[in-house]
N, C-alpha and C. Protein backbone atom coordinates (compact mmCIF):
# COMPACT_ATOMS: atom_id res chain seq x y z
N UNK A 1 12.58 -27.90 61.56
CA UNK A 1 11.24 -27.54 61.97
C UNK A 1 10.43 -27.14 60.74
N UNK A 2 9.23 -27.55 60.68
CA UNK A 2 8.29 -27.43 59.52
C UNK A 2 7.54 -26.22 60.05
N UNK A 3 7.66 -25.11 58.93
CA UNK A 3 6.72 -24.13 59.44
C UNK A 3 5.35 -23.80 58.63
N UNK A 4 4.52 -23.23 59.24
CA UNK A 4 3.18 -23.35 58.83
C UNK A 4 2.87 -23.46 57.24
N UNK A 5 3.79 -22.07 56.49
CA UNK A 5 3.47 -22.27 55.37
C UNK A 5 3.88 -23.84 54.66
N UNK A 6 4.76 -24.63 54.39
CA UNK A 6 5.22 -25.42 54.21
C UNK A 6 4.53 -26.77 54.85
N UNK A 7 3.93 -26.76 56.14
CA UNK A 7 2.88 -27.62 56.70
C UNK A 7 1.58 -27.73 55.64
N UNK A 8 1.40 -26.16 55.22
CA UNK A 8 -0.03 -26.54 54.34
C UNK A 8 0.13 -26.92 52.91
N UNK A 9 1.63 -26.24 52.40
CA UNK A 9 1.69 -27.07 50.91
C UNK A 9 1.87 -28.28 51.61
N UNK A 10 2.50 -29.19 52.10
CA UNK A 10 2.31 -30.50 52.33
C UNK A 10 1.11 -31.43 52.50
N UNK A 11 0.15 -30.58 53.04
CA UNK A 11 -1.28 -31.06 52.85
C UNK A 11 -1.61 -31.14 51.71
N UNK A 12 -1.43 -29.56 51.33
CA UNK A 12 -2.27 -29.63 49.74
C UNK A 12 -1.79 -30.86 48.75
N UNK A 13 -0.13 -31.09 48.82
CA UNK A 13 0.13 -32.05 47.99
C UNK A 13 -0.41 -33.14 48.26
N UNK A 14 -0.42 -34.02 49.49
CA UNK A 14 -1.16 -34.75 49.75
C UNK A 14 -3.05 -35.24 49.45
N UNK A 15 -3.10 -34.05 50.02
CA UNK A 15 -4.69 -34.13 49.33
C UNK A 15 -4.71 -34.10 47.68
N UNK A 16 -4.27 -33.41 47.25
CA UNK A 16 -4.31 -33.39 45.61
C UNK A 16 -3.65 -35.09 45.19
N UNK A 17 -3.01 -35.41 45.52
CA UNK A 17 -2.53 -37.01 45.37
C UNK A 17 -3.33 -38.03 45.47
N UNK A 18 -3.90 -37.79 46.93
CA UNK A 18 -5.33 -38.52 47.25
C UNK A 18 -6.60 -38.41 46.85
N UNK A 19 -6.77 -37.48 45.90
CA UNK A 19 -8.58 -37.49 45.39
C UNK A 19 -7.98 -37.93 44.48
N UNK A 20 -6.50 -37.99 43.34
CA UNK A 20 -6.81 -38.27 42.18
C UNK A 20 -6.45 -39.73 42.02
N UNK A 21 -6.50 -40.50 42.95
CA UNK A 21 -6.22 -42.15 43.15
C UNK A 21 -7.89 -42.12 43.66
N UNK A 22 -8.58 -41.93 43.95
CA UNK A 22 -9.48 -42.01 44.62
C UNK A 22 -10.48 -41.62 43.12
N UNK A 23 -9.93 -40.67 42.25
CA UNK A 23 -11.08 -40.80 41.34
C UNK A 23 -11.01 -41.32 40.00
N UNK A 24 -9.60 -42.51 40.29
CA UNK A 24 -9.85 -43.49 39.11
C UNK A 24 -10.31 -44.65 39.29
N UNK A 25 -11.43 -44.93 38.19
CA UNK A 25 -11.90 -46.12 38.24
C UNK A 25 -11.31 -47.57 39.13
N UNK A 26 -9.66 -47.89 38.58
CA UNK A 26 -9.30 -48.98 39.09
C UNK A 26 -7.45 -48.84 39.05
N UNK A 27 -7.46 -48.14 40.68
CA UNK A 27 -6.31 -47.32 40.52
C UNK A 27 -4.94 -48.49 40.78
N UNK A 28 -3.97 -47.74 39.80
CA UNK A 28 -2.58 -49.09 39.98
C UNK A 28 -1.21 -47.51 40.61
N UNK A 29 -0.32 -48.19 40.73
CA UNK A 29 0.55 -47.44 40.89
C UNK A 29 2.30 -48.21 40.08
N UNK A 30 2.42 -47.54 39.56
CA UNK A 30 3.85 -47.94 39.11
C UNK A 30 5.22 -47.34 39.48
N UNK A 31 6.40 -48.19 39.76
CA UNK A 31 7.53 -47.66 39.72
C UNK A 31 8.43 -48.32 38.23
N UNK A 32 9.47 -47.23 37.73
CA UNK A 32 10.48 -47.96 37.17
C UNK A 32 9.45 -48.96 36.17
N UNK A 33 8.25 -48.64 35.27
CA UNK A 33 7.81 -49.61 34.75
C UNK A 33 6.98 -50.73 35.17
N UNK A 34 7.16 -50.93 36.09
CA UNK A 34 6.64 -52.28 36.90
C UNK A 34 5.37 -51.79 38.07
N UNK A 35 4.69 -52.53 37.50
CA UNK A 35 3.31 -52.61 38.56
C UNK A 35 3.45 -52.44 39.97
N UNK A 36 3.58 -51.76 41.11
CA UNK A 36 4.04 -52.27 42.48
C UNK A 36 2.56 -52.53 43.12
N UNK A 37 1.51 -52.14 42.90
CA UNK A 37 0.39 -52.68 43.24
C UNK A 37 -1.10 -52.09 42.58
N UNK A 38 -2.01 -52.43 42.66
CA UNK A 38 -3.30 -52.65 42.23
C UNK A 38 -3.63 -52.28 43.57
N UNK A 39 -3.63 -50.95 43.60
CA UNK A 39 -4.60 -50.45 44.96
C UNK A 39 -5.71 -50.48 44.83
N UNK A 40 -6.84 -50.89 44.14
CA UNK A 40 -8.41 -51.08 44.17
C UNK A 40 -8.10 -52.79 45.63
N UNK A 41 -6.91 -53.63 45.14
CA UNK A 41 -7.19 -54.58 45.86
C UNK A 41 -6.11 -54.87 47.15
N UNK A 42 -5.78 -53.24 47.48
CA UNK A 42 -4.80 -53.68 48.52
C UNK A 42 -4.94 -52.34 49.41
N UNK A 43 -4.55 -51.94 50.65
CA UNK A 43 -4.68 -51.04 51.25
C UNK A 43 -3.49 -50.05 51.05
N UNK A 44 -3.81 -48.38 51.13
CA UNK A 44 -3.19 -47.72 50.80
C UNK A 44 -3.01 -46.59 51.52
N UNK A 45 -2.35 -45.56 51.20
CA UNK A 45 -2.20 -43.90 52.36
C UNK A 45 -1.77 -42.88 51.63
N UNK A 46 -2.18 -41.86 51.89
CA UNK A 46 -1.09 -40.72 51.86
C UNK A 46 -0.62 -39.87 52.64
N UNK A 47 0.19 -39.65 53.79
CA UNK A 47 -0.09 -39.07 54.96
C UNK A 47 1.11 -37.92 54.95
N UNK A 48 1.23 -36.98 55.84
CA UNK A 48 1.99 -36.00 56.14
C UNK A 48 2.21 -36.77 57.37
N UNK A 49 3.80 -37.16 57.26
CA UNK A 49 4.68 -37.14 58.85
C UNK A 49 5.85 -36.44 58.94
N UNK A 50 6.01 -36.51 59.84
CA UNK A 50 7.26 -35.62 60.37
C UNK A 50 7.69 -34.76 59.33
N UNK A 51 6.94 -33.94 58.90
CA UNK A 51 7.48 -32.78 57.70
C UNK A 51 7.48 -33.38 56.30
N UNK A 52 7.23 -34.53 55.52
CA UNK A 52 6.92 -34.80 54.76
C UNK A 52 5.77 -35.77 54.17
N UNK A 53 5.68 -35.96 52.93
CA UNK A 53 4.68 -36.68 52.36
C UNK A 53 5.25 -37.72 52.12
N UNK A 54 4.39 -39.01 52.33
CA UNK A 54 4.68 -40.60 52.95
C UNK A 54 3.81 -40.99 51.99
N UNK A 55 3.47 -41.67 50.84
CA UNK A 55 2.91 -42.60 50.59
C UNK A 55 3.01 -44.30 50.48
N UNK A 56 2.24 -44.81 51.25
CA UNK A 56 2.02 -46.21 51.76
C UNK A 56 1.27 -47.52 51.36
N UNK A 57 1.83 -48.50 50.65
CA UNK A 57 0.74 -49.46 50.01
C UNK A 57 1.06 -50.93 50.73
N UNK A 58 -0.11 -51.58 51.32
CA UNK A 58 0.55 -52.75 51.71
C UNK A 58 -0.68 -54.11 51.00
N UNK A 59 -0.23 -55.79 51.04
CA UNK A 59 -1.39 -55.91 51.27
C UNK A 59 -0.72 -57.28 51.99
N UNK A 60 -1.17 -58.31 52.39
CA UNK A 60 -0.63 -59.43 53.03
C UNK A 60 0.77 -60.18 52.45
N UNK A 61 1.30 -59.94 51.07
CA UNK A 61 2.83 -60.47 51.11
C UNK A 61 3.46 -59.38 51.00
N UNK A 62 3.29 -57.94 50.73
CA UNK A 62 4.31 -56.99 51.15
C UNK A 62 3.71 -56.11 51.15
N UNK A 63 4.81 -54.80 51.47
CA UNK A 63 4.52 -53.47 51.78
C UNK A 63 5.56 -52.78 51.17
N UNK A 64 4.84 -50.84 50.93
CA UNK A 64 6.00 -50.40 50.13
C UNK A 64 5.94 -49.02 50.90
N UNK A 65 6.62 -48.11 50.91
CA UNK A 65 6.23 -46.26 51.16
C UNK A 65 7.65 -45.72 50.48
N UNK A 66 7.07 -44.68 50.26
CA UNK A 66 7.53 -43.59 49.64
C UNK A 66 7.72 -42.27 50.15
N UNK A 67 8.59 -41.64 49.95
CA UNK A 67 8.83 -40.01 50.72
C UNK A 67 7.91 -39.23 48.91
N UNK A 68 7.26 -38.69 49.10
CA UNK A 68 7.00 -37.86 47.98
C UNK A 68 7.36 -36.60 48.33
N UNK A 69 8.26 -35.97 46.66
CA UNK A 69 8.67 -35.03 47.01
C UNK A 69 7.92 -33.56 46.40
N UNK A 70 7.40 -33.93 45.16
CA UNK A 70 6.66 -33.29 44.77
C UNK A 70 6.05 -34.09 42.65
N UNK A 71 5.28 -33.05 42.51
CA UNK A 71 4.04 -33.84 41.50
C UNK A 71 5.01 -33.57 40.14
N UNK A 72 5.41 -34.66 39.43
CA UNK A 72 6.44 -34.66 38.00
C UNK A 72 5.67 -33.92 37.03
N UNK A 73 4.10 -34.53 37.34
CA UNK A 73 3.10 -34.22 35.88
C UNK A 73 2.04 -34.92 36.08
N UNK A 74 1.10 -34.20 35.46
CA UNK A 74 -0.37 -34.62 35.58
C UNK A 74 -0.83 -34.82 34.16
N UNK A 75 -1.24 -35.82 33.38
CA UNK A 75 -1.25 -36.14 32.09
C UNK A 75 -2.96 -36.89 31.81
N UNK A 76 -4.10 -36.41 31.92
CA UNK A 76 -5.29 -36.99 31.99
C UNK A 76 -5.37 -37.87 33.07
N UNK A 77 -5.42 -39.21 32.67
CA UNK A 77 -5.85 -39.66 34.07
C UNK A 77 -4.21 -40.84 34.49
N UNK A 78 -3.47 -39.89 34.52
CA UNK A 78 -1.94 -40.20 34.80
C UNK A 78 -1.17 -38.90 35.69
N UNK A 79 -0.94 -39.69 36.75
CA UNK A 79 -0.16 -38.40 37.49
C UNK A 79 1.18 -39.37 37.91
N UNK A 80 2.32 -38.77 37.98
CA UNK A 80 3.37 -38.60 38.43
C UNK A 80 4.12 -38.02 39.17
N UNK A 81 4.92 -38.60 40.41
CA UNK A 81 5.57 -37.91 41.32
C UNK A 81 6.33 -38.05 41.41
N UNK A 82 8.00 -37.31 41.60
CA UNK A 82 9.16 -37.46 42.19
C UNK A 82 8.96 -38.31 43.72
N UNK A 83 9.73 -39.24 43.79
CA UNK A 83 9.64 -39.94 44.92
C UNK A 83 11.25 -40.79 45.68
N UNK A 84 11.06 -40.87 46.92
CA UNK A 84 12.48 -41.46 47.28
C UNK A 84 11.92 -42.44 47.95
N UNK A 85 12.68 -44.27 48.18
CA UNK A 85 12.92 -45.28 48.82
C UNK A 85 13.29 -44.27 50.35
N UNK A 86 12.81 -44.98 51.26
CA UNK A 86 13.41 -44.83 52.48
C UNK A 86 14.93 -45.02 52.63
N UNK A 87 15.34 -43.79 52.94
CA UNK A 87 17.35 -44.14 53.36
C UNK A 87 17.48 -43.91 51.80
N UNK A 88 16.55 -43.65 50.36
CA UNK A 88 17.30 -43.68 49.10
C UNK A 88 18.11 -42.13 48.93
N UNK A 89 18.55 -42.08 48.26
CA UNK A 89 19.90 -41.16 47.49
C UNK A 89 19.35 -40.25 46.02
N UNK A 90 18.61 -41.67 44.92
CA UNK A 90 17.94 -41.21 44.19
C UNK A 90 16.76 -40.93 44.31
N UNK A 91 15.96 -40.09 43.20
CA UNK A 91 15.26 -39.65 43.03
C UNK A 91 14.40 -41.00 42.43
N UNK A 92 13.34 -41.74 42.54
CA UNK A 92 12.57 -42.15 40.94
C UNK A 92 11.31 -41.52 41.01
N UNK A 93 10.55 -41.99 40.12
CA UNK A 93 9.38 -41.89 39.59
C UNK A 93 8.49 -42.34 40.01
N UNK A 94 7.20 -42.61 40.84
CA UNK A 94 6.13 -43.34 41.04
C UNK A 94 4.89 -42.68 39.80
N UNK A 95 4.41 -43.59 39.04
CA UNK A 95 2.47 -43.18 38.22
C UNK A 95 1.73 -43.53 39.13
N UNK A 96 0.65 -43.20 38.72
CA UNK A 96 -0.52 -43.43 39.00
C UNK A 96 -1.78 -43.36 38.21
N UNK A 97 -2.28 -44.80 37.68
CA UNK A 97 -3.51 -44.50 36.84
C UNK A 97 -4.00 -45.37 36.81
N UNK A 98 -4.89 -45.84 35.93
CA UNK A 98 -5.97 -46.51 35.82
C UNK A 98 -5.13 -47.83 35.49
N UNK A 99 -5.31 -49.46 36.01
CA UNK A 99 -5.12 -50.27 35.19
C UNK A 99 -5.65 -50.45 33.96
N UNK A 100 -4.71 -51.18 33.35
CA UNK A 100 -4.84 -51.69 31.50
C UNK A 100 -6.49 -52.41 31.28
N UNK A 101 -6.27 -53.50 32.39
CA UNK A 101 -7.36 -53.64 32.05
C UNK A 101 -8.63 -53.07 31.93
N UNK A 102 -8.72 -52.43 32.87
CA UNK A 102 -10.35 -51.62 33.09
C UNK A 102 -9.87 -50.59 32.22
N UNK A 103 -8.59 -50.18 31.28
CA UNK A 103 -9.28 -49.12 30.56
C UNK A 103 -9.83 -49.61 29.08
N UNK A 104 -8.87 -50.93 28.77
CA UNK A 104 -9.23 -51.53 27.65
C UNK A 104 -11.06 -52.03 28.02
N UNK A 105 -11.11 -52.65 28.82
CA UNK A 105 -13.18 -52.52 29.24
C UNK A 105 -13.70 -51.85 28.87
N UNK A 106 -13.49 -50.10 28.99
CA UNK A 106 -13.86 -49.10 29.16
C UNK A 106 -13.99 -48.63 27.78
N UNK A 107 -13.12 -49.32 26.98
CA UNK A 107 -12.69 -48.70 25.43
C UNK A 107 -13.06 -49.61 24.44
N UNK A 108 -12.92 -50.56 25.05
CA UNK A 108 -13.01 -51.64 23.88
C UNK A 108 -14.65 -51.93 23.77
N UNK A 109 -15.07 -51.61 22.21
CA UNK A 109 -16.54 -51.46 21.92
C UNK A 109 -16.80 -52.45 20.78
N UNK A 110 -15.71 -53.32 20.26
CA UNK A 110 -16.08 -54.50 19.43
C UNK A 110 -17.53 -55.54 20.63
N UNK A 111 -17.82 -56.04 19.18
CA UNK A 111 -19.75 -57.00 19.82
C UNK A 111 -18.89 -58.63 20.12
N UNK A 112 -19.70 -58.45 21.28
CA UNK A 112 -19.38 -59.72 22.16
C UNK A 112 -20.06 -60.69 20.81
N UNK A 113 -20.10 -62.11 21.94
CA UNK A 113 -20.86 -63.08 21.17
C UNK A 113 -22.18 -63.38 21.58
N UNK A 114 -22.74 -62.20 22.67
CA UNK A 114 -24.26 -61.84 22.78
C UNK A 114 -24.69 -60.95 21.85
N UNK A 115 -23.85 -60.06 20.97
CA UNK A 115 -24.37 -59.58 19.71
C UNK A 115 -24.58 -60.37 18.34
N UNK A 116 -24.21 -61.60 18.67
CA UNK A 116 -24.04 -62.77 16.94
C UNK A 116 -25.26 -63.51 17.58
């Protein structure tokens, strides 16, 4: 049984998870290194069920969720969470930040060939 106090850190983690995907430019999520999706172009969640935090990404060739267990580190516009596979044993890692590309956009200030 989930009791109240523990109901609202579960929110809070949740909500704190969800504004900071929500306030990057062009948010990706990674496991283990590898891209698992480009949530600007796929649908996503963070929800409290049955006593824990669920995060959810799908878009028409697959789907993924996650038990989150709590936040690894918050590093500018990089956050990290302890996270488990459904039925998993281990622990990994999920990021969260900005894709490469839109930050190299964002950074990269060499003159096009509308400046020549």
């Amino acid at each position: 049984m989930v009791t109240s106090g523990e109901s609202d850190s579960l929110h809070k983690l949740r909500d704190e998870i969800e504004l900071f995907i929500k306030s990057l430019p062009h948010p990706v999520v990674v496991e283990d290194e590898a891209e698992l999706f480009d949530l600007s172009a796929s649908q996503w969640r963070v929800s409290v069920e049955f006593g824990k935090v669920i995060f959810a990404a799908w878009n028409a060739a697959r789907a993924v969720s996650r038990r989150i267990e709590e936040i690894a580190y918050r590093d500018g516009e990089r956050l990290g969470v302890f996270a488990r596979k459904a039925g998993g044993r281990e622990t990994l890692t999920l990021e969260f930040h900005p894709a490469v590309r839109a930050t190299l956009q964002q950074t990269d200030k060499a003159p096009g060939r509308e400046t020549f």
